[in-house]
Protein backbone atom coordinates (compact mmCIF):
# COMPACT_ATOMS: atom_id res chain seq x y z
CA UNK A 1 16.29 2.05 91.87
CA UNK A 2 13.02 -0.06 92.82
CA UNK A 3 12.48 -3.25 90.50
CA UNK A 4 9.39 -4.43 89.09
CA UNK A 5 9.15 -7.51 91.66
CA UNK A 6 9.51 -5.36 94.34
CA UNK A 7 6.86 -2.85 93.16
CA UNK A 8 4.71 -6.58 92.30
CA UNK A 9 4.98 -7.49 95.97
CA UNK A 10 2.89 -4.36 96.96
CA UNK A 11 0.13 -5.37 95.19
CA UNK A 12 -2.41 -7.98 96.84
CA UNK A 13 -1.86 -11.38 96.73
CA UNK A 14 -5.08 -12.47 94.72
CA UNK A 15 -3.69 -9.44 92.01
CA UNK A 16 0.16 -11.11 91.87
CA UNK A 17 -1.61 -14.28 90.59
CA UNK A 18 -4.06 -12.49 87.68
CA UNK A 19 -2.50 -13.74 84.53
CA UNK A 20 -1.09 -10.79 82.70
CA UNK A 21 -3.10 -10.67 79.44
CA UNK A 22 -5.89 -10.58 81.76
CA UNK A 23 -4.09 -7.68 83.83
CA UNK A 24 -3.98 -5.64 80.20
CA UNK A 25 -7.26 -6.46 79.57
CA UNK A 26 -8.61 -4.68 82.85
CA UNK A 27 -5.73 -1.71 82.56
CA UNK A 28 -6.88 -1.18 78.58
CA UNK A 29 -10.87 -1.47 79.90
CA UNK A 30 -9.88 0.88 82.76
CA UNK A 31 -8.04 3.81 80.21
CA UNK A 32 -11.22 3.22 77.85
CA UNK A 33 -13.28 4.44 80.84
CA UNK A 34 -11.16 7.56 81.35
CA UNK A 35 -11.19 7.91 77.53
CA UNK A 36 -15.22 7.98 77.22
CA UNK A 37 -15.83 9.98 80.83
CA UNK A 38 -13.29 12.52 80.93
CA UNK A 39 -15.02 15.64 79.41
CA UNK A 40 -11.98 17.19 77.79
CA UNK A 41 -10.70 13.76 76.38
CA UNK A 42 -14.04 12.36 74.81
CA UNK A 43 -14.18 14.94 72.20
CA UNK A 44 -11.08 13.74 70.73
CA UNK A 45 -9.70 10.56 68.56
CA UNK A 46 -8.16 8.72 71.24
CA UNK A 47 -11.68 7.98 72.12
CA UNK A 48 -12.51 6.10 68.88
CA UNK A 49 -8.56 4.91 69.11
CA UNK A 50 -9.74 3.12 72.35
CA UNK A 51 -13.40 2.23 71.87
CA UNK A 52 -12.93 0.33 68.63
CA UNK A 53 -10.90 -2.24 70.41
CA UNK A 54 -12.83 -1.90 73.06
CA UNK A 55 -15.95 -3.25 71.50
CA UNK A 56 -13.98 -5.50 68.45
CA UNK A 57 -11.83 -7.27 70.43
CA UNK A 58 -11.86 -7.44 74.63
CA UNK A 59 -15.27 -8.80 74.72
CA UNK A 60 -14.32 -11.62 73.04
CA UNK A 61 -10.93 -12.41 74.73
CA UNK A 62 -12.01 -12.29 77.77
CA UNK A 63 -14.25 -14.79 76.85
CA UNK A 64 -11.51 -16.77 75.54
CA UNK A 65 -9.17 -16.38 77.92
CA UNK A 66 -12.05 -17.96 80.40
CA UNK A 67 -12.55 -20.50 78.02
CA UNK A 68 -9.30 -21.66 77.33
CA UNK A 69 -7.00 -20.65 80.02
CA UNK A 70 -3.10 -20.85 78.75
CA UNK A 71 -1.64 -24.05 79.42
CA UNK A 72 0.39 -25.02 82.64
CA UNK A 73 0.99 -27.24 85.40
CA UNK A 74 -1.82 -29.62 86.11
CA UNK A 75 -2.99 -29.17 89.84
CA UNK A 76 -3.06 -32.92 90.17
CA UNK A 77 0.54 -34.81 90.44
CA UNK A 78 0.16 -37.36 87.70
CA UNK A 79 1.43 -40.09 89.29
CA UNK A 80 1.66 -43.85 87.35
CA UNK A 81 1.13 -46.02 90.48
CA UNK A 82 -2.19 -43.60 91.67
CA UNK A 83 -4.52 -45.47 93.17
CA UNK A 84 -2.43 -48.45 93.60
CA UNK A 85 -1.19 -50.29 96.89
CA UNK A 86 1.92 -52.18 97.74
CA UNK A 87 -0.66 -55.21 97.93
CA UNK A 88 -2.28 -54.53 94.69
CA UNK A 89 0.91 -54.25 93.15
CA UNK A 90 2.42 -57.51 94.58
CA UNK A 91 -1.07 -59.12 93.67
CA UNK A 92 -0.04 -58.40 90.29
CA UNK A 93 3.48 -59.73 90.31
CA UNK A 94 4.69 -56.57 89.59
CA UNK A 95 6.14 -53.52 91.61
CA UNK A 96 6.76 -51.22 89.00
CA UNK A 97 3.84 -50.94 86.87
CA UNK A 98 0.57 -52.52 87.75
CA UNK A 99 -2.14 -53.90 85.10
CA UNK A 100 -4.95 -51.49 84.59
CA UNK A 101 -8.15 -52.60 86.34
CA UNK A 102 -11.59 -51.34 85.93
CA UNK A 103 -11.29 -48.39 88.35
CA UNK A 104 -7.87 -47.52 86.79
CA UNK A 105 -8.06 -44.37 84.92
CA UNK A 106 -4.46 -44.28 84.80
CA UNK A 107 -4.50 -45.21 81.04
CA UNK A 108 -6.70 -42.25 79.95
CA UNK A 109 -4.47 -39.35 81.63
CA UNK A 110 -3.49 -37.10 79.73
CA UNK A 111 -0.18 -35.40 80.34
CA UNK A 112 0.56 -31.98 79.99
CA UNK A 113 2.87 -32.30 77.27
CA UNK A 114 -0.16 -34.01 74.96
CA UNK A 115 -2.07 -31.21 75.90
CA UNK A 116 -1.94 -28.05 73.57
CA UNK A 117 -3.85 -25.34 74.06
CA UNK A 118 -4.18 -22.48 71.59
CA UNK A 119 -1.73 -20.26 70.30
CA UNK A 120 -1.64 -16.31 70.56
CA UNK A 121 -2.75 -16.00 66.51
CA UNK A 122 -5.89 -18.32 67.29
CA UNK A 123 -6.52 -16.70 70.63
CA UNK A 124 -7.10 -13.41 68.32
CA UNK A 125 -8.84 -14.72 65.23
CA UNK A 126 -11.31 -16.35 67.79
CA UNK A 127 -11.14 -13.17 69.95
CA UNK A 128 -12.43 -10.46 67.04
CA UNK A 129 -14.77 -13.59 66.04
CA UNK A 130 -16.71 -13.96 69.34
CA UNK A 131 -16.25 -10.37 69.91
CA UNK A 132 -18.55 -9.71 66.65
CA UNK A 133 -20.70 -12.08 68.17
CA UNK A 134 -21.13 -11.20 71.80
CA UNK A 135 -21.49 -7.41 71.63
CA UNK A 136 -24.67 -7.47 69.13
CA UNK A 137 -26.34 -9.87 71.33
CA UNK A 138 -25.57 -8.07 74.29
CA UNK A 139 -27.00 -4.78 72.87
CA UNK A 140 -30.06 -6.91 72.10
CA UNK A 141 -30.15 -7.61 75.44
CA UNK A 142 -29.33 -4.32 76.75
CA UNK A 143 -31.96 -2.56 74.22
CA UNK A 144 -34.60 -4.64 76.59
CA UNK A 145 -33.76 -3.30 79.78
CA UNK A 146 -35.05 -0.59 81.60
CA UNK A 147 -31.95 1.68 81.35
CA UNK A 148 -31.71 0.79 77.53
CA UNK A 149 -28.74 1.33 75.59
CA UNK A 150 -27.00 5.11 76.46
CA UNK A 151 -22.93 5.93 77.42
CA UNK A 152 -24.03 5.49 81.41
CA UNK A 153 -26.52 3.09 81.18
CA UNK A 154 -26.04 1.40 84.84
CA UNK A 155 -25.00 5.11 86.50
């Protein structure tokens, strides 16, 4: 039987890395599409059972997922002597840890275990929050455009 990683490892490479709330985000977006456009299906409740969270709450996670990206490994090795040569350190009479100087920014790192980002029940009170606030505005927006606001309005 075929395993999951092997099925992964047919996918594209920039697709392997998409973070995988974002990955349900575009699969849920993708089945709301077939929901609304597929003449037999649209007439049913599956397509209020999709568009609700369709319009209350992907809108806004999205945006918060941009915003606040979960947590992880800081592209930059933290490293304490950064910036700091053998001479600079012998200079200081020290080889272990140097004195800050001016261009030391050493002391205002932040690791990543100080950092916190939010936490899946703030990631959806904020999500249904901005979501309430995005999709009036873009309607607003929408209502001013030439195609105005219909199912297809960009088709």
């Amino acid at each position: 039987m075929v395993s999951w990683k092997q099925l992964r490892l047919l996918l594209p490479a920039h697709l392997r890395d998409l973070p995988a709330d974002l990955a349900a985000v575009v699969v849920f977006t993708l089945l709301t599409c077939v929901v609304v456009f597929v003449p037999w299906v649209n007439e049913t409740p599956l397509r209020i059972l999709f568009g609700l969270p369709f319009i209350l709450f992907l809108p806004g996670y999205a945006f918060i997922a941009a915003l606040f990206p979960e947590a992880g490994e800081s592209p930059v090795a933290e490293d304490s002597n950064e910036g700091s040569t053998p001479d600079t350190q012998a200079e200081s009479g020290s080889e272990t840890d140097p004195e800050p100087t001016e261009t030391d920014d050493s002391r205002f790192a932040i690791s990543n275990r100080d950092r916190s980002g939010i936490d899946g029940i703030e990631r959806v009170a904020l999500a249904f929050g901005l979501s309430i606030a995005i999709v009036p505005l873009l309607g607003l927006v929408l209502n001013f455009t030439p195609w105005g606001i219909r199912l297809t309005p960009l088709w």
